[in-house]
Protein backbone atom coordinates (compact mmCIF):
# COMPACT_ATOMS: atom_id res chain seq x y z
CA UNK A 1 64.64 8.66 20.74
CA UNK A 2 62.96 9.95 17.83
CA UNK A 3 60.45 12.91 18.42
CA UNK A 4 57.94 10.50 16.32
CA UNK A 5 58.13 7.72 18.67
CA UNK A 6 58.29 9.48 21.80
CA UNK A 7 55.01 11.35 20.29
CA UNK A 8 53.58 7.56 20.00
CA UNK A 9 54.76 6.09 22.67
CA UNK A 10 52.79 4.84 25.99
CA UNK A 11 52.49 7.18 29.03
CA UNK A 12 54.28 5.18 30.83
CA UNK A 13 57.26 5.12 28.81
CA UNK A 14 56.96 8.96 27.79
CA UNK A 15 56.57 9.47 31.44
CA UNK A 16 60.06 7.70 32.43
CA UNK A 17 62.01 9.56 29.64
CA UNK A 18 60.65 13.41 30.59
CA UNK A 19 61.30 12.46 34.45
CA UNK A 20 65.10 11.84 33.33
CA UNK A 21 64.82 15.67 32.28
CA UNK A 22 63.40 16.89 35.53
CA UNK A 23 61.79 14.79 38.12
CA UNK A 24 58.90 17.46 38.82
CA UNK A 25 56.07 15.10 38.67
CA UNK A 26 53.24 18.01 37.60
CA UNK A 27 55.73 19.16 34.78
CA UNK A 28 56.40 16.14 33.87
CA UNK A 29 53.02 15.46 33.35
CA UNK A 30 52.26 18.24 31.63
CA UNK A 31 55.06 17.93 29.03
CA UNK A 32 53.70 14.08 28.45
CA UNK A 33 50.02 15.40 28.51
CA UNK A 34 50.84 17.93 25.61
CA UNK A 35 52.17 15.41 22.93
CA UNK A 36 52.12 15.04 20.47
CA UNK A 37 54.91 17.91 19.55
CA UNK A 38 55.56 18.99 15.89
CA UNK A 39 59.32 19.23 16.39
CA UNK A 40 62.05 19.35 19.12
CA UNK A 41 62.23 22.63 19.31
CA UNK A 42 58.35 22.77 20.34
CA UNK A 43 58.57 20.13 22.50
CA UNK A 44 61.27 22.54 24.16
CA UNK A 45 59.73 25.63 24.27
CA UNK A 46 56.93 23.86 25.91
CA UNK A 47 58.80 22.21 28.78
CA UNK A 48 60.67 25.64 28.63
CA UNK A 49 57.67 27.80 29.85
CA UNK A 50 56.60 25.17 32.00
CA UNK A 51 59.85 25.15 33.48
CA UNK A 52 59.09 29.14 34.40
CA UNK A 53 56.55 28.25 36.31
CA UNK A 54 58.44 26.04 38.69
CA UNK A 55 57.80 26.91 42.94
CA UNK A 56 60.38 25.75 45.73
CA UNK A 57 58.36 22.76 46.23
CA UNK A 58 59.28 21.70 42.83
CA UNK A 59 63.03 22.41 43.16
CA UNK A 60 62.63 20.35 46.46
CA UNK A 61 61.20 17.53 45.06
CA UNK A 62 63.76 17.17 41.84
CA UNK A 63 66.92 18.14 44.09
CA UNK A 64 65.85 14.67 45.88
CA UNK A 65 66.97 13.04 42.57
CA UNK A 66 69.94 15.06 42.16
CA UNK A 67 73.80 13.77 43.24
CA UNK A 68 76.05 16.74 44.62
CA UNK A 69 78.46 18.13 42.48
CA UNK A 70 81.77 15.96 42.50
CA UNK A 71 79.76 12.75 43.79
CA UNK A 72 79.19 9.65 41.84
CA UNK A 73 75.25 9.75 40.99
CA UNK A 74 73.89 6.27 42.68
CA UNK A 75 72.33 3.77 40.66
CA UNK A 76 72.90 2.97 37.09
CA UNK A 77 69.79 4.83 35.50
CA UNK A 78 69.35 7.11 32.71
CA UNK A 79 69.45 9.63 35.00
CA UNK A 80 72.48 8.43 36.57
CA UNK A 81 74.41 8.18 33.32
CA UNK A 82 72.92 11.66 32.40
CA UNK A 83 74.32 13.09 35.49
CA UNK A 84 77.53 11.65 35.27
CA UNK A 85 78.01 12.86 31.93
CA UNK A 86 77.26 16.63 32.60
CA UNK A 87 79.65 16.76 35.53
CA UNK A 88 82.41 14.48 33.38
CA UNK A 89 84.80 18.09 34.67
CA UNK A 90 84.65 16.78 38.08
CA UNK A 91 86.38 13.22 37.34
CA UNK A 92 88.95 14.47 36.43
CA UNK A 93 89.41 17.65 38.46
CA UNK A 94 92.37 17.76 41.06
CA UNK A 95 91.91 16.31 44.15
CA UNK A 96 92.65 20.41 45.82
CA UNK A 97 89.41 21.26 43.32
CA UNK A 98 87.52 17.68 44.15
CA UNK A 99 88.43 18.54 47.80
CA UNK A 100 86.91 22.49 47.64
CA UNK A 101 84.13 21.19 45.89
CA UNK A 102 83.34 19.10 48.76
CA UNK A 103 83.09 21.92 51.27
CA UNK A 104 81.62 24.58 49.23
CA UNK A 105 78.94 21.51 48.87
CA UNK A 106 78.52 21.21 52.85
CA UNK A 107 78.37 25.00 53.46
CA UNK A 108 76.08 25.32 50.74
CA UNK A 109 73.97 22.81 52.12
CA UNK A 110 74.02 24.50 55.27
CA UNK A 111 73.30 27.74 54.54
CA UNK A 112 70.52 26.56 52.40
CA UNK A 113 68.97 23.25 53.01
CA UNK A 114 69.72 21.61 49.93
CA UNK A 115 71.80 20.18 47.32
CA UNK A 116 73.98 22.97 45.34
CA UNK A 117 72.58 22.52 41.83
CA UNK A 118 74.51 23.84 38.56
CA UNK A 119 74.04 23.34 35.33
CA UNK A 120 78.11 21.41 35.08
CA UNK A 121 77.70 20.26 31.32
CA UNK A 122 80.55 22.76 29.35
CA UNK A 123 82.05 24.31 32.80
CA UNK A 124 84.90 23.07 34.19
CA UNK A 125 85.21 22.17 37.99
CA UNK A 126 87.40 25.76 38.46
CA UNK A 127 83.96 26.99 37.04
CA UNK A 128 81.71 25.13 39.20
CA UNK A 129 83.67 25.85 42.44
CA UNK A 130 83.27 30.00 41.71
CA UNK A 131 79.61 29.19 41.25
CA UNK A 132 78.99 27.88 44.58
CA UNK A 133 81.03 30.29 46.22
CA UNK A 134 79.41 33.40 44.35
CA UNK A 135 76.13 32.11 45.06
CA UNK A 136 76.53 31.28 48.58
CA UNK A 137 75.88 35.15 49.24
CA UNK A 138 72.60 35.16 47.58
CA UNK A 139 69.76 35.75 49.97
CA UNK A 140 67.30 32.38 49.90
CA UNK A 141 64.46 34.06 47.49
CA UNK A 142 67.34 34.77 44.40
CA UNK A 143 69.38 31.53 45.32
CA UNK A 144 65.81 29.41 45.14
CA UNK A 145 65.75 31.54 41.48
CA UNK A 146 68.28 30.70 40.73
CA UNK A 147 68.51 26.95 41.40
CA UNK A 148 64.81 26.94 39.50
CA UNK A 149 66.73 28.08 36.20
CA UNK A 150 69.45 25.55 36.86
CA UNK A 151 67.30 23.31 36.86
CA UNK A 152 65.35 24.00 34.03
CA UNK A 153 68.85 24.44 31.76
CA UNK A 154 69.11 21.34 32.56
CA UNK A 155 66.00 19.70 31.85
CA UNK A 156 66.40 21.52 28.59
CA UNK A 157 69.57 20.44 27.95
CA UNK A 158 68.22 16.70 28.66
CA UNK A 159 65.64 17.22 26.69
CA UNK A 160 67.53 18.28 23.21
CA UNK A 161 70.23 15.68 23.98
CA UNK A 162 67.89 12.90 23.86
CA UNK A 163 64.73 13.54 21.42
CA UNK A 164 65.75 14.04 17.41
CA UNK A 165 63.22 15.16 14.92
């Protein structure tokens, strides 16, 4: 979408494309709320710093959108399709890797009560798979930080990959 038309668009509509980014309903109505944006890169470095600001609750609520690394997203959504294209590694990782994957997700889930999240787009599943593993001995406080900046690399990532000045 053009930065021009997503700066004119309805609320509605501008609502449904920054929720593909992150479902965190507050941010995503402050990112809509602050249009219209002068260029990409300002429409960025606003949903950047709001991104900062992000609590658990948040994480919570957009982690209920999120598939698990390695599992086919459900529905057929832009957010679907944008998930399966940042973890394209995993289709067509081994089955030992898809397999690992798989159990690092359980423990992880275990130990901490939610889905592992990871920025996947450029790492391979080999990469992933050390991730979730290193980060399994964080303490909750730095694994909640760092799931928060997952999260917002992502939304940023989302964001740049679909607005165009």
């Amino acid at each position: 979408m053009r930065l021009d038309e997503f700066n004119a668009t309805d609320r509605e509509t501008a609502t449904a494309t920054v929720a593909v980014w992150a479902a965190v309903p507050t941010w995503v109505d402050a990112v809509v709320a602050a249009r219209p944006y002068a260029s990409v890169g300002e429409a960025a470095a606003r949903a950047d710093a709001l991104a900062r600001r992000w609590s658990d609750a948040d994480l919570d609520a957009a982690l209920a959108h999120h598939p698990r690394i390695g599992q086919k997203p459900a529905g057929s959504g832009a957010e679907a399709a944008a998930s399966t294209r940042e973890q394209a590694a995993m289709a067509t990782a081994s089955v030992s890797a898809t397999d690992a994957m798989a159990q690092a997700n359980a423990d992880y889930e275990a130990r901490f009560g939610r889905v592992f999240l990871i920025r996947a787009a450029g790492r391979s599943a080999e990469e992933m798979l050390a991730e979730v593993r290193r980060r399994l001995g964080n303490d909750d406080a730095a694994e909640a930080a760092e799931a928060r900046d997952q999260l917002r690399q992502i939304a940023l990532l989302r964001l740049r990959s679909s607005l165009e000045d």
